[in-house]
Protein backbone atom coordinates (compact mmCIF):
# COMPACT_ATOMS: atom_id res chain seq x y z
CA UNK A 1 -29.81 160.55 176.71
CA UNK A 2 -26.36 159.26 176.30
CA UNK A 3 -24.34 157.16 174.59
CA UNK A 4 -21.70 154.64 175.37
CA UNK A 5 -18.85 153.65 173.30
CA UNK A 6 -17.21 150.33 174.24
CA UNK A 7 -14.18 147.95 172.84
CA UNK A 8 -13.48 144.73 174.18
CA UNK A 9 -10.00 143.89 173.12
CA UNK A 10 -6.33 142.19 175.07
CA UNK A 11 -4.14 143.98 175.71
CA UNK A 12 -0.61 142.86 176.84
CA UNK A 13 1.10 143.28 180.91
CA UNK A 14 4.90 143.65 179.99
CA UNK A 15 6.81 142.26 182.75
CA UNK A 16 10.31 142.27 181.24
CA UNK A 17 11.32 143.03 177.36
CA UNK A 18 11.33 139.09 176.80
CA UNK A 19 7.87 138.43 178.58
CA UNK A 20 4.49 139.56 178.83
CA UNK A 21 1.09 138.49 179.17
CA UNK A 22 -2.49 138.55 177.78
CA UNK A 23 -4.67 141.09 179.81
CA UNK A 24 -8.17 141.31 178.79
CA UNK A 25 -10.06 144.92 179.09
CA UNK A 26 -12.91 146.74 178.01
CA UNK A 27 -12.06 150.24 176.68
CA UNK A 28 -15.39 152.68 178.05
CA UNK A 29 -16.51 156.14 177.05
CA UNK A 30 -19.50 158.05 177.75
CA UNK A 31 -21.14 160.92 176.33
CA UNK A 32 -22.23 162.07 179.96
CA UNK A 33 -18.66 161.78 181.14
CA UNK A 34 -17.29 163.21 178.31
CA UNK A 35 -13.36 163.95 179.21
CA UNK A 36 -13.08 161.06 180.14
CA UNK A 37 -11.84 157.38 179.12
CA UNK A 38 -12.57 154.19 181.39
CA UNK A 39 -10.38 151.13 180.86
CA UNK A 40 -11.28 147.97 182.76
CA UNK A 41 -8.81 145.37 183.17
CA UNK A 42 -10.01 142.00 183.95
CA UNK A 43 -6.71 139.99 185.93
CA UNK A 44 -8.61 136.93 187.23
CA UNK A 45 -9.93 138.47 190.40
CA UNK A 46 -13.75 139.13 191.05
CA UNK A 47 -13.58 142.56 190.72
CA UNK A 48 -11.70 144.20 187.06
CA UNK A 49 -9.22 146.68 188.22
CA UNK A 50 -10.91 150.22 186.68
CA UNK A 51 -8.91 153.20 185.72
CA UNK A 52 -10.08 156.61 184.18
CA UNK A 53 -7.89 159.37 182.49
CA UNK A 54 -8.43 162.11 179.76
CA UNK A 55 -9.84 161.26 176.57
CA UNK A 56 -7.18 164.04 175.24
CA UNK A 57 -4.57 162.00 176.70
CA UNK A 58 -4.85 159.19 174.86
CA UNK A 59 -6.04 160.70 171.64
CA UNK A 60 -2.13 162.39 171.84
CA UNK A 61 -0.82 159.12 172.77
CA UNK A 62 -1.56 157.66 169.70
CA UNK A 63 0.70 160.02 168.20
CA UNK A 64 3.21 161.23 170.09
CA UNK A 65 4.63 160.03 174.11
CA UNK A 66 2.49 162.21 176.92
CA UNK A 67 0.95 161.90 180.26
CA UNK A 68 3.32 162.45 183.52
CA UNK A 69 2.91 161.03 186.41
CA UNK A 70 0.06 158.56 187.24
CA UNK A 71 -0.40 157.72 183.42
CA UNK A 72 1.90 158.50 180.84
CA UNK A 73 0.68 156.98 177.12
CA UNK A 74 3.40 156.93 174.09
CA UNK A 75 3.11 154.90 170.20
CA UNK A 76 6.23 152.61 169.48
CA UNK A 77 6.41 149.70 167.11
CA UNK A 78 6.81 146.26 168.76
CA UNK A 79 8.00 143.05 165.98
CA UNK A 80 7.18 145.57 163.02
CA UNK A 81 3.52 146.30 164.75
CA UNK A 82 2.73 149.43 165.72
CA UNK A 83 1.28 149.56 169.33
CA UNK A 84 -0.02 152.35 172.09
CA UNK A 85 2.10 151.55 175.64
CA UNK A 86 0.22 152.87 178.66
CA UNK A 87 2.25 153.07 181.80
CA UNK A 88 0.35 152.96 184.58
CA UNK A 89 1.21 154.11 187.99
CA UNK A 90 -1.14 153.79 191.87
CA UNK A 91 -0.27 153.05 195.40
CA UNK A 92 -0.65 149.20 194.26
CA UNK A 93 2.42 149.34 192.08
CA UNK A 94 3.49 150.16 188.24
CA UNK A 95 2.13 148.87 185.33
CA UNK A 96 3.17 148.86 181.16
CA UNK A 97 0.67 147.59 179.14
CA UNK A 98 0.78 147.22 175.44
CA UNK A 99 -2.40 147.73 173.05
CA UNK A 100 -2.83 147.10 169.85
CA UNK A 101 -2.97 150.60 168.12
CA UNK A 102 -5.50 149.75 165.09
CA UNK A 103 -8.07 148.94 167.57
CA UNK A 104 -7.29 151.53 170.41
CA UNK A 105 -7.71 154.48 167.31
CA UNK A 106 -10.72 152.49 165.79
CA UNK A 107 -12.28 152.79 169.31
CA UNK A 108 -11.02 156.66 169.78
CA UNK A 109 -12.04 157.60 166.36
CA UNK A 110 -15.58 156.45 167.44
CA UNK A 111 -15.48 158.82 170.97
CA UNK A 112 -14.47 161.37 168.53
CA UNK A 113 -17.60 161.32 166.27
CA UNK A 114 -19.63 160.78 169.34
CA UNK A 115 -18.28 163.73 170.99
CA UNK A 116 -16.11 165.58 168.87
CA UNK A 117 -12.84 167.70 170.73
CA UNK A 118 -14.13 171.24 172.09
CA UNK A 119 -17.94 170.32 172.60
CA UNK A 120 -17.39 168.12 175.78
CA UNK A 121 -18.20 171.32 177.73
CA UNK A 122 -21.99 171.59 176.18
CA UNK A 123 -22.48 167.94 176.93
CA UNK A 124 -22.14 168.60 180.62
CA UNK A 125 -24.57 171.29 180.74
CA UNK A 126 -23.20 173.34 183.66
CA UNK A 127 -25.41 176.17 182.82
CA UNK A 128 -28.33 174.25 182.58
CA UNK A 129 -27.86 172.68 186.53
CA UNK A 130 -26.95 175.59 188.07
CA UNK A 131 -30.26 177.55 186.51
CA UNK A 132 -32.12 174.80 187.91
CA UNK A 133 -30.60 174.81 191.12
CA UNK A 134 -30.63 178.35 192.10
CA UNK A 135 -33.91 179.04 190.40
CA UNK A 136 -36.11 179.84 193.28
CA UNK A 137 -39.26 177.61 193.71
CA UNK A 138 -42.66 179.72 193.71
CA UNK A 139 -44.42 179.53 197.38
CA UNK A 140 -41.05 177.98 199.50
CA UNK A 141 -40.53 180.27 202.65
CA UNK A 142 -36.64 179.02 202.29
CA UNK A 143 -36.38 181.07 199.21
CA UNK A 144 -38.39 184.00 200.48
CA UNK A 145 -35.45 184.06 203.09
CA UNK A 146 -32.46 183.20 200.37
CA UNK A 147 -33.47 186.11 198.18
CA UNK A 148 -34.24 188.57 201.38
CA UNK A 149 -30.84 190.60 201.56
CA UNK A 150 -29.40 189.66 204.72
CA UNK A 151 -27.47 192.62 205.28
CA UNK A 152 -29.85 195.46 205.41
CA UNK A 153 -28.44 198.78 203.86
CA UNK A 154 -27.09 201.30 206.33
CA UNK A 155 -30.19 203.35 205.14
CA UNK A 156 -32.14 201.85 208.14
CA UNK A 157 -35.50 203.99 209.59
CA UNK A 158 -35.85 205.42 213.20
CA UNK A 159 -32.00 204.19 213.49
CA UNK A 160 -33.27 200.43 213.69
């Protein structure tokens, strides 16, 4: 079983220091993917433009600039409000977008209980899926062969 934390909120496109506009999203985290964030931005077309990046990056964000490259996520104040700017960067072009950082650490806070830092690795259960996966299956003439040693010891009789 897992669990899925959403937010619904707007978030701002900056286009120049004067101008922006409102940019509706849905902020996504799942306990089965659980490094990761989803953010969905809905920009009038059919299809939301998606985009996924480390929980941990964001969480930092909040407080302090980080990120390089593709996504870089850093807390300023905007008017006297304190915000979360995500810059945003793909084949398709650049993007800044402002969120509202009450909201954005409401919504983290939540990932956080859900999954809190340094257990993500025991939600993926790694161990568990390989087991099952190389755990021979009673009666299969394919695993009679996969646990056979294919290279027979130099110890051979009758020099065969």
């Amino acid at each position: 079983m897992h669990t899925v934390v959403e937010r619904e909120l707007e978030l701002k496109l900056v286009l120049s220091p004067e101008r922006s506009i409102p940019v509706p999203a849905r902020l996504t985290y799942r306990s089965d993917d659980p490094f990761a964030v989803h953010i969905a931005f809905h920009i009038g077309t059919a299809h939301p433009v998606n985009w996924t990046f480390a929980r941990e990056l964001l969480v930092e964000g909040v407080f302090r600039p980080c990120g390089h490259g593709d996504v870089r996520v850093w807390p300023t104040k905007v008017d006297g409000r304190s915000v979360v700017l995500m810059a945003l960067t793909s084949p398709d072009g650049d993007a800044l977008l402002e969120a509202p950082a009450a909201p954005v650490s409401a919504w983290l806070e939540r990932t956080l209980r859900t999954v809190p830092p340094g257990s993500e690795m025991d939600r993926l259960r790694i161990d568990d899926g390989l087991a099952e996966l190389l755990a021979p299956t009673p009666g299969r003439a394919q695993d009679e062969l996969w646990l056979r040693d294919p290279w027979p010891s130099d110890e051979s009789k009758d020099g065969e």
